[in-house]
C-alpha atoms as a PDB file:
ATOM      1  CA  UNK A   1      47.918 116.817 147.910  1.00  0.00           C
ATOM      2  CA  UNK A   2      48.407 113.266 147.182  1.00  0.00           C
ATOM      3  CA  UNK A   3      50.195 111.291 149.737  1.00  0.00           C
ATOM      4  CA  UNK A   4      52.773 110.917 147.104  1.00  0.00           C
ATOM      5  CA  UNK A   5      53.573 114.253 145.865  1.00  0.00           C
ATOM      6  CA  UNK A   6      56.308 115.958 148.007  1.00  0.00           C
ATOM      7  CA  UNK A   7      55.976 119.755 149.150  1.00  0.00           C
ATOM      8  CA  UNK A   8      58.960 121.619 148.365  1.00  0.00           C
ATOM      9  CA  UNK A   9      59.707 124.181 150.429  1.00  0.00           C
ATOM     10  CA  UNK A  10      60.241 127.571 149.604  1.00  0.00           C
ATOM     11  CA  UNK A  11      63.611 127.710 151.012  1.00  0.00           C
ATOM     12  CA  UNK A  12      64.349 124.895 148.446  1.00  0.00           C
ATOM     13  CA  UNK A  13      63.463 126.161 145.682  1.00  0.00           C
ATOM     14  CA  UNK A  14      65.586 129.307 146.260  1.00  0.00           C
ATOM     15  CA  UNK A  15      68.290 127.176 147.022  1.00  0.00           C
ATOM     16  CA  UNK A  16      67.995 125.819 143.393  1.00  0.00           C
ATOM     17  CA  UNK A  17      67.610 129.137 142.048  1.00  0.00           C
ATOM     18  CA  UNK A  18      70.685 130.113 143.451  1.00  0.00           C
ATOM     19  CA  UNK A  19      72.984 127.222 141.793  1.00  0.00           C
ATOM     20  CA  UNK A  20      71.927 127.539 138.757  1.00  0.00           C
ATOM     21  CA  UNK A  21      72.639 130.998 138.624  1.00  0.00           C
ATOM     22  CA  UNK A  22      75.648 130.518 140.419  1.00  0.00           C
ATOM     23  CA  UNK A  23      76.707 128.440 137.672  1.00  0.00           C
ATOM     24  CA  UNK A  24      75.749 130.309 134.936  1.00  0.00           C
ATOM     25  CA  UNK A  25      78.682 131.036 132.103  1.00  0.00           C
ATOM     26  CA  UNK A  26      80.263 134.479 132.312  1.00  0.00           C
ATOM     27  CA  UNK A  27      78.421 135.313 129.102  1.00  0.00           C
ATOM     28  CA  UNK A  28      74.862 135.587 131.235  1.00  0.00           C
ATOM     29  CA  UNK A  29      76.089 137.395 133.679  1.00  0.00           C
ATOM     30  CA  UNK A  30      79.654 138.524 135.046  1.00  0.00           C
ATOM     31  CA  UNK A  31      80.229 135.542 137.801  1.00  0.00           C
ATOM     32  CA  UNK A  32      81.796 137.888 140.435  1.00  0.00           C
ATOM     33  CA  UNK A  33      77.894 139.647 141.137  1.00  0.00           C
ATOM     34  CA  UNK A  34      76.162 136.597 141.962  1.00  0.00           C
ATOM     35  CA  UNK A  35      79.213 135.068 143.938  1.00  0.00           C
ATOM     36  CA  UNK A  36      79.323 138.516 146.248  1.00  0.00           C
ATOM     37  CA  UNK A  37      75.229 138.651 146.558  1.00  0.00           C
ATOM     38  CA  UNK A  38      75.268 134.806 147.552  1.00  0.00           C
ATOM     39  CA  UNK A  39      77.838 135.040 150.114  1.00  0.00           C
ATOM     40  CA  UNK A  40      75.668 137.283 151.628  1.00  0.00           C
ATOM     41  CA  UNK A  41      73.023 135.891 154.129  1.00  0.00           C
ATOM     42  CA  UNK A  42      70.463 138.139 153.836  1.00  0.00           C
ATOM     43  CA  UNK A  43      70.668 137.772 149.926  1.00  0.00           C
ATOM     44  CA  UNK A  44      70.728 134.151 149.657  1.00  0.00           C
ATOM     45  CA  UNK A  45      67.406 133.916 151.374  1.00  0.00           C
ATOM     46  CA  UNK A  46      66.103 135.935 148.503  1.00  0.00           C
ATOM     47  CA  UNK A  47      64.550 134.773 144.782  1.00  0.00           C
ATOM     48  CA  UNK A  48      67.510 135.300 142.579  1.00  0.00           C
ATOM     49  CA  UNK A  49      67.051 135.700 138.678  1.00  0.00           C
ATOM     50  CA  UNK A  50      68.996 137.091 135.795  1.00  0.00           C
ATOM     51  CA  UNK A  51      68.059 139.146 132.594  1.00  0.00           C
ATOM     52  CA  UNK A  52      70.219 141.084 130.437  1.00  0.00           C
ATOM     53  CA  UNK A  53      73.734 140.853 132.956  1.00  0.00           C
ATOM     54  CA  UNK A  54      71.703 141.684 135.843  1.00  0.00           C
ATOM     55  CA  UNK A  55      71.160 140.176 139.156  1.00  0.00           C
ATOM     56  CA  UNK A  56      67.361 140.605 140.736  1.00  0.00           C
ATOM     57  CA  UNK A  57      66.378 139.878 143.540  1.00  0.00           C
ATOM     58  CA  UNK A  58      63.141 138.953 144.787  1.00  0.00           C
ATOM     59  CA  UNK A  59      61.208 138.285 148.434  1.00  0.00           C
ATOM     60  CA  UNK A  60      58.585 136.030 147.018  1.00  0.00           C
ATOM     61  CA  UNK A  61      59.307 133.003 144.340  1.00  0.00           C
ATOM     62  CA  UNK A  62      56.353 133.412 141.842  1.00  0.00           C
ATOM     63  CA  UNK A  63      55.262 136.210 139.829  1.00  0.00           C
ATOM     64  CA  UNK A  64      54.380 138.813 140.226  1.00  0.00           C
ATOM     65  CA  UNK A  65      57.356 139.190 141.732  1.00  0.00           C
ATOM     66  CA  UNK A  66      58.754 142.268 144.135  1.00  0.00           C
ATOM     67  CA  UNK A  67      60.532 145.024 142.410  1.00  0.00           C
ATOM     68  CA  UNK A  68      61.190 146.464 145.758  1.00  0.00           C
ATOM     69  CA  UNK A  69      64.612 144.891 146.483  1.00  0.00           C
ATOM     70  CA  UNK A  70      68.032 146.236 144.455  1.00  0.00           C
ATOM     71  CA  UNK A  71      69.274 145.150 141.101  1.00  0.00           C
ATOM     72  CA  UNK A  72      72.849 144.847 140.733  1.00  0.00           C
ATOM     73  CA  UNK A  73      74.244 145.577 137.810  1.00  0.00           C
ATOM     74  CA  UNK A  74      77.367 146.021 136.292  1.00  0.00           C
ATOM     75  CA  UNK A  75      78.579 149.377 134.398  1.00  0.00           C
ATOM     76  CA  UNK A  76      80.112 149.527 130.655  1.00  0.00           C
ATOM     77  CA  UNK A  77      82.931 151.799 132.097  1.00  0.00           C
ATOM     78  CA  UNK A  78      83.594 149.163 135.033  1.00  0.00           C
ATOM     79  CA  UNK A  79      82.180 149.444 138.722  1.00  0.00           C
ATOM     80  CA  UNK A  80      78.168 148.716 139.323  1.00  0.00           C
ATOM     81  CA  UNK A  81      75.169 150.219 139.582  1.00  0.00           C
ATOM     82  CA  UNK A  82      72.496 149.658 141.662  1.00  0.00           C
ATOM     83  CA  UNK A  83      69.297 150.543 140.883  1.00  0.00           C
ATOM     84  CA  UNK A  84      65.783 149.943 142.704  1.00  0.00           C
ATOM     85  CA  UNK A  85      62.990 149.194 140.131  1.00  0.00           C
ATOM     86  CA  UNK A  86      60.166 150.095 142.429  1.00  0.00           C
ATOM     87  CA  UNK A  87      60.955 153.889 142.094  1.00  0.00           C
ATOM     88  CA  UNK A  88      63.392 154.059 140.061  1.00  0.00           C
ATOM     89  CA  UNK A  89      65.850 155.052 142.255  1.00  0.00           C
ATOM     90  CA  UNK A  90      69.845 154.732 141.476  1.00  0.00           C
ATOM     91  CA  UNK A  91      70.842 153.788 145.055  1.00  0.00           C
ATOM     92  CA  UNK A  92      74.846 153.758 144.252  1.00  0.00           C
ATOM     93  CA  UNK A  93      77.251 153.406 141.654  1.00  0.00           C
ATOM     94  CA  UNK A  94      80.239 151.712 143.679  1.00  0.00           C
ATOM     95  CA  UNK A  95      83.555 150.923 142.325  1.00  0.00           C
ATOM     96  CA  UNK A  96      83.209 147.414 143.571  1.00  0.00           C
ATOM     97  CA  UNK A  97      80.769 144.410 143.656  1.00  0.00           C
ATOM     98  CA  UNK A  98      81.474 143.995 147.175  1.00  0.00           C
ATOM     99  CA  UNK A  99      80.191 147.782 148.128  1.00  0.00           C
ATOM    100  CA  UNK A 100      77.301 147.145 145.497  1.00  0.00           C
ATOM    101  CA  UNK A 101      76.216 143.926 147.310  1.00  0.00           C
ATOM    102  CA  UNK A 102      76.666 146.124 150.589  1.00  0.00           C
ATOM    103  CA  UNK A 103      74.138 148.388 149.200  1.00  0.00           C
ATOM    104  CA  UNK A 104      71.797 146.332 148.401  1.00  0.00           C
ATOM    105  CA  UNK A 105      71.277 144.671 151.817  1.00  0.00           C
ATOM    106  CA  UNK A 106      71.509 148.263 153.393  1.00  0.00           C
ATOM    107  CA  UNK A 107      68.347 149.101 151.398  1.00  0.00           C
ATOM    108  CA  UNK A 108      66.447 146.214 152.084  1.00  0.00           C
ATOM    109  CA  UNK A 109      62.560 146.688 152.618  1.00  0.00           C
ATOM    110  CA  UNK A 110      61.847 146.549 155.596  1.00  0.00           C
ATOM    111  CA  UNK A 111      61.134 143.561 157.369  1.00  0.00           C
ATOM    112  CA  UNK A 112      62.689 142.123 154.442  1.00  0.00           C
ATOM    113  CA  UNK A 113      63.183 137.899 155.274  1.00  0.00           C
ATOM    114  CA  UNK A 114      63.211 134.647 153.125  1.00  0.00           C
ATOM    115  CA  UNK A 115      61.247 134.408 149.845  1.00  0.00           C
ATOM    116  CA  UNK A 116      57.638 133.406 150.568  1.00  0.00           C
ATOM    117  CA  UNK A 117      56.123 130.981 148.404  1.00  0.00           C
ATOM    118  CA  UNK A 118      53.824 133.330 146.892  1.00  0.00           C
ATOM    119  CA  UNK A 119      53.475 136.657 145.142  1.00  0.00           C
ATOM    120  CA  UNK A 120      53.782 140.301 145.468  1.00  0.00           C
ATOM    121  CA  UNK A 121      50.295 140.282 146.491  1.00  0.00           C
ATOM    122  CA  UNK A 122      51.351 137.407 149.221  1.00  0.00           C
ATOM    123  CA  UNK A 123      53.096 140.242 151.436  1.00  0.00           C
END
């Protein structure tokens, strides 16, 4: 590293993730999901991204990312889903983004903490 170049931390870079999703249109993604997940500790210290309406979540900040963490997403009928790419599993369809967001951090990995700066294959 040059004795110019600045390290950003990985911390940092979530924390940029985060506003920019945070102040995304509601055409992206409904702004109610990403609101509830951020006021959530656990989930802020997490890679955030968006595709298609839904929230992701990730424990490391470059790809390949983790797929092991919930996706919150929000049904046509109203309520959410969330779903857990990893397996495929449909952990809940709550009436409410606050009991989505709720079970998201109840199915965390375990020993689930800040994004690393590094991959899937980092863990």
């Amino acid at each position: 590293m040059k004795s110019d170049e600045v390290l950003v931390q990985p911390a940092e870079i979530v924390a940029a993730e985060w506003k920019t999703i945070l102040d995304f249109e509601d055409d992206l993604i409904h702004s109610a999901m990403p609101r509830a997940a951020y006021a959530h500790p656990r989930l802020r210290e997490l890679f955030p991204r968006v595709s298609h309406g839904a929230l992701y979540f990730s424990r490391c900040i470059h790809y390949p990312r983790t797929k092991d963490v919930g996706t919150l997403l929000r049904r046509a009928g109203g309520g959410f889903m969330v779903h857990r790419q990893s397996d495929g599993a449909i952990l809940g369809e709550p009436d409410t983004v606050k009991e989505a967001v709720a079970l998201i951090v109840a199915n965390l990995p375990e020993g689930c903490g800040p994004a690393i700066d590094g991959s899937v294959h980092d863990l």
